[in-house]
Protein backbone atom coordinates (compact mmCIF):
# COMPACT_ATOMS: atom_id res chain seq x y z
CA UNK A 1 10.39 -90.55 -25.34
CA UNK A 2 9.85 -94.17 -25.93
CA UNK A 3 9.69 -94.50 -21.84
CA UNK A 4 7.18 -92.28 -21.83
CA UNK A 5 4.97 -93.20 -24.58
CA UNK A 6 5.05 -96.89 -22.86
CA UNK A 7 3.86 -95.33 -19.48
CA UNK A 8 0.66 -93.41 -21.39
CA UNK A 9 -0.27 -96.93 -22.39
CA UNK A 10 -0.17 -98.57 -19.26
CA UNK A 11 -1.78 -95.99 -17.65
CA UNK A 12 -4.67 -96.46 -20.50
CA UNK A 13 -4.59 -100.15 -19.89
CA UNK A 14 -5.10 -99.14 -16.27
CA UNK A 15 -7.89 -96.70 -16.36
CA UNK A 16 -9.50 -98.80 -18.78
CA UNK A 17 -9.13 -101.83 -16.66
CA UNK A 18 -10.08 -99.77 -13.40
CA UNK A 19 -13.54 -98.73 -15.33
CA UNK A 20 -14.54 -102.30 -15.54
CA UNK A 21 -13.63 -103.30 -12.32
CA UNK A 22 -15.03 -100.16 -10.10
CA UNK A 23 -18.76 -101.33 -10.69
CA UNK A 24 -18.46 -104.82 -9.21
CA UNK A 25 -15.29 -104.74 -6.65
CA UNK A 26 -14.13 -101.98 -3.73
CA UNK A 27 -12.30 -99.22 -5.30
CA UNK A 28 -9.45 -100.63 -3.26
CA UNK A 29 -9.34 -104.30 -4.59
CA UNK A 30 -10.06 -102.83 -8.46
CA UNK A 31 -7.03 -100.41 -8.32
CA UNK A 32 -4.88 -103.14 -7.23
CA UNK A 33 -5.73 -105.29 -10.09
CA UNK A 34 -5.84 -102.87 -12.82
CA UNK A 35 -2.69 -101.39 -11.40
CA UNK A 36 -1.01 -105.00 -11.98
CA UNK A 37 -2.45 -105.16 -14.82
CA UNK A 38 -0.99 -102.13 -16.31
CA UNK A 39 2.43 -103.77 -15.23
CA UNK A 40 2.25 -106.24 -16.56
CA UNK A 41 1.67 -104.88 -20.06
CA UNK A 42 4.66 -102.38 -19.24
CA UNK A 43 6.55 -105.00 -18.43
CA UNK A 44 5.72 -106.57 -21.54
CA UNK A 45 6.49 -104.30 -24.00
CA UNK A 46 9.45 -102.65 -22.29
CA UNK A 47 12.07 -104.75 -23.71
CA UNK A 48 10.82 -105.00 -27.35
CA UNK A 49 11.07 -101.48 -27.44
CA UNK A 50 13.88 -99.85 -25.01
CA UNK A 51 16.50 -101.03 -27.03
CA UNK A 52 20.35 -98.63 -27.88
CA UNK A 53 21.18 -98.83 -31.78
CA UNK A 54 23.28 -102.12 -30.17
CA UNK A 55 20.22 -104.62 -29.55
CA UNK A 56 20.62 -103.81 -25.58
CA UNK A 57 18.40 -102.36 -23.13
CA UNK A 58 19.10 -98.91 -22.42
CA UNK A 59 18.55 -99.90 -18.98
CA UNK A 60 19.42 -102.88 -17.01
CA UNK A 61 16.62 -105.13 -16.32
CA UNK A 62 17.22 -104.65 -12.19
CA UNK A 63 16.89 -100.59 -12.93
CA UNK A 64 13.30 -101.07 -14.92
CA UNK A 65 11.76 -103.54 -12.10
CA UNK A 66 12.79 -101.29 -9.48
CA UNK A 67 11.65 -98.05 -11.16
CA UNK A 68 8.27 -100.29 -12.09
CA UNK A 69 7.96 -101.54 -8.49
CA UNK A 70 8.36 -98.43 -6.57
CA UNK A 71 6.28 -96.24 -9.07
CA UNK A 72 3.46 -99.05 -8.89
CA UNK A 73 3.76 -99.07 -4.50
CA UNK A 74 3.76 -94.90 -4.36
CA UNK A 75 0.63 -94.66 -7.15
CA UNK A 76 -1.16 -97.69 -4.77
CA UNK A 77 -0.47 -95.97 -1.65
CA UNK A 78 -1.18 -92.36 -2.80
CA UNK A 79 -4.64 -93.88 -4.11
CA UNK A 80 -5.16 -95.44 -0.73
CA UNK A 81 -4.51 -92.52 0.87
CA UNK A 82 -6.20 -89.89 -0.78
CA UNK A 83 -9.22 -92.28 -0.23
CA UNK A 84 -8.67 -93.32 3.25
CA UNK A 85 -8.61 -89.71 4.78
CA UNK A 86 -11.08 -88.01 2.04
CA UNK A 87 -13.86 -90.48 1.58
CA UNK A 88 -16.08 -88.52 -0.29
CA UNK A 89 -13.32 -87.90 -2.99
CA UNK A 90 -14.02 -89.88 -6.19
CA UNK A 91 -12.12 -92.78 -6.87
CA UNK A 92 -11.19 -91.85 -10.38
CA UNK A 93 -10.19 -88.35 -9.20
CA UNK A 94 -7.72 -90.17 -6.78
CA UNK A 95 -6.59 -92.55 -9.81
CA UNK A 96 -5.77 -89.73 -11.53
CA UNK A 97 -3.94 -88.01 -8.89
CA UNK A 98 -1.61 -90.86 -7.83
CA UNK A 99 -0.88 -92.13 -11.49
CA UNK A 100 0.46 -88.24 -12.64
CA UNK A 101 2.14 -88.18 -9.28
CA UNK A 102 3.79 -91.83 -10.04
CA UNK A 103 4.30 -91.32 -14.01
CA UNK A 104 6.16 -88.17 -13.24
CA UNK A 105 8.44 -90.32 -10.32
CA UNK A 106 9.15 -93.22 -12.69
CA UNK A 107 9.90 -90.59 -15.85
CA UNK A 108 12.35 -88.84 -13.77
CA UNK A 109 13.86 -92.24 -12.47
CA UNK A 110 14.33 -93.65 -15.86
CA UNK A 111 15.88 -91.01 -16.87
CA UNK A 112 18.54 -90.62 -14.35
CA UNK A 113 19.18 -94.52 -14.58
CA UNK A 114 19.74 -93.97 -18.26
CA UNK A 115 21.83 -90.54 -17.41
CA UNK A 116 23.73 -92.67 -15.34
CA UNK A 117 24.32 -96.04 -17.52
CA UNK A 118 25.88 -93.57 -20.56
């Protein structure tokens, strides 16, 4: 629950990021960045709030980055994608496809890494 409470706020810190950026970059260069951005604040926070009743992670530090890394590379490329074959699709419409479709991927994944460190 705590996973997924984390991922709702770097998908705000996203969005919100993306809004800013959309106006005065390419919709590709502006995802990139805000993507990052969100990230890094997942990255962030992650730690000071995954932790067992022990003071450990629940999950290794190799199984977050990788779940991170791969969820951050499918939402970029499904954003790309959805852009570079439909151009007259909205950005944010796209954004909001590829983050559901990568939240959902790095939900399940955390929770079979954490299935699977028990």
């Amino acid at each position: 629950m705590r996973f997924i409470a984390l991922s709702i706020l770097g998908v705000a810190v996203d969005a919100l990021l993306y809004a800013l950026l959309d106006a005065a970059l390419s919709p590709f260069f502006a995802r990139a960045l805000s993507l990052l951005s969100g990230l890094i604040a997942m990255g962030i926070l992650l730690p000071r709030i995954d932790m067992t009743a022990g003071g450990r992670l629940a999950v290794g530090d190799v199984g977050i980055i990788a779940i991170l890394t791969v969820a951050a590379l499918l939402n970029y490329g499904l954003f790309a994608a959805l852009l570079a074959f439909s151009p007259s699709l909205q950005p944010l419409a796209a954004m909001a496809f590829a983050t559901v479709m990568s939240l959902s991927f790095g939900c399940f994944g955390y929770l079979r890494l954490l299935r699977s460190s028990d």
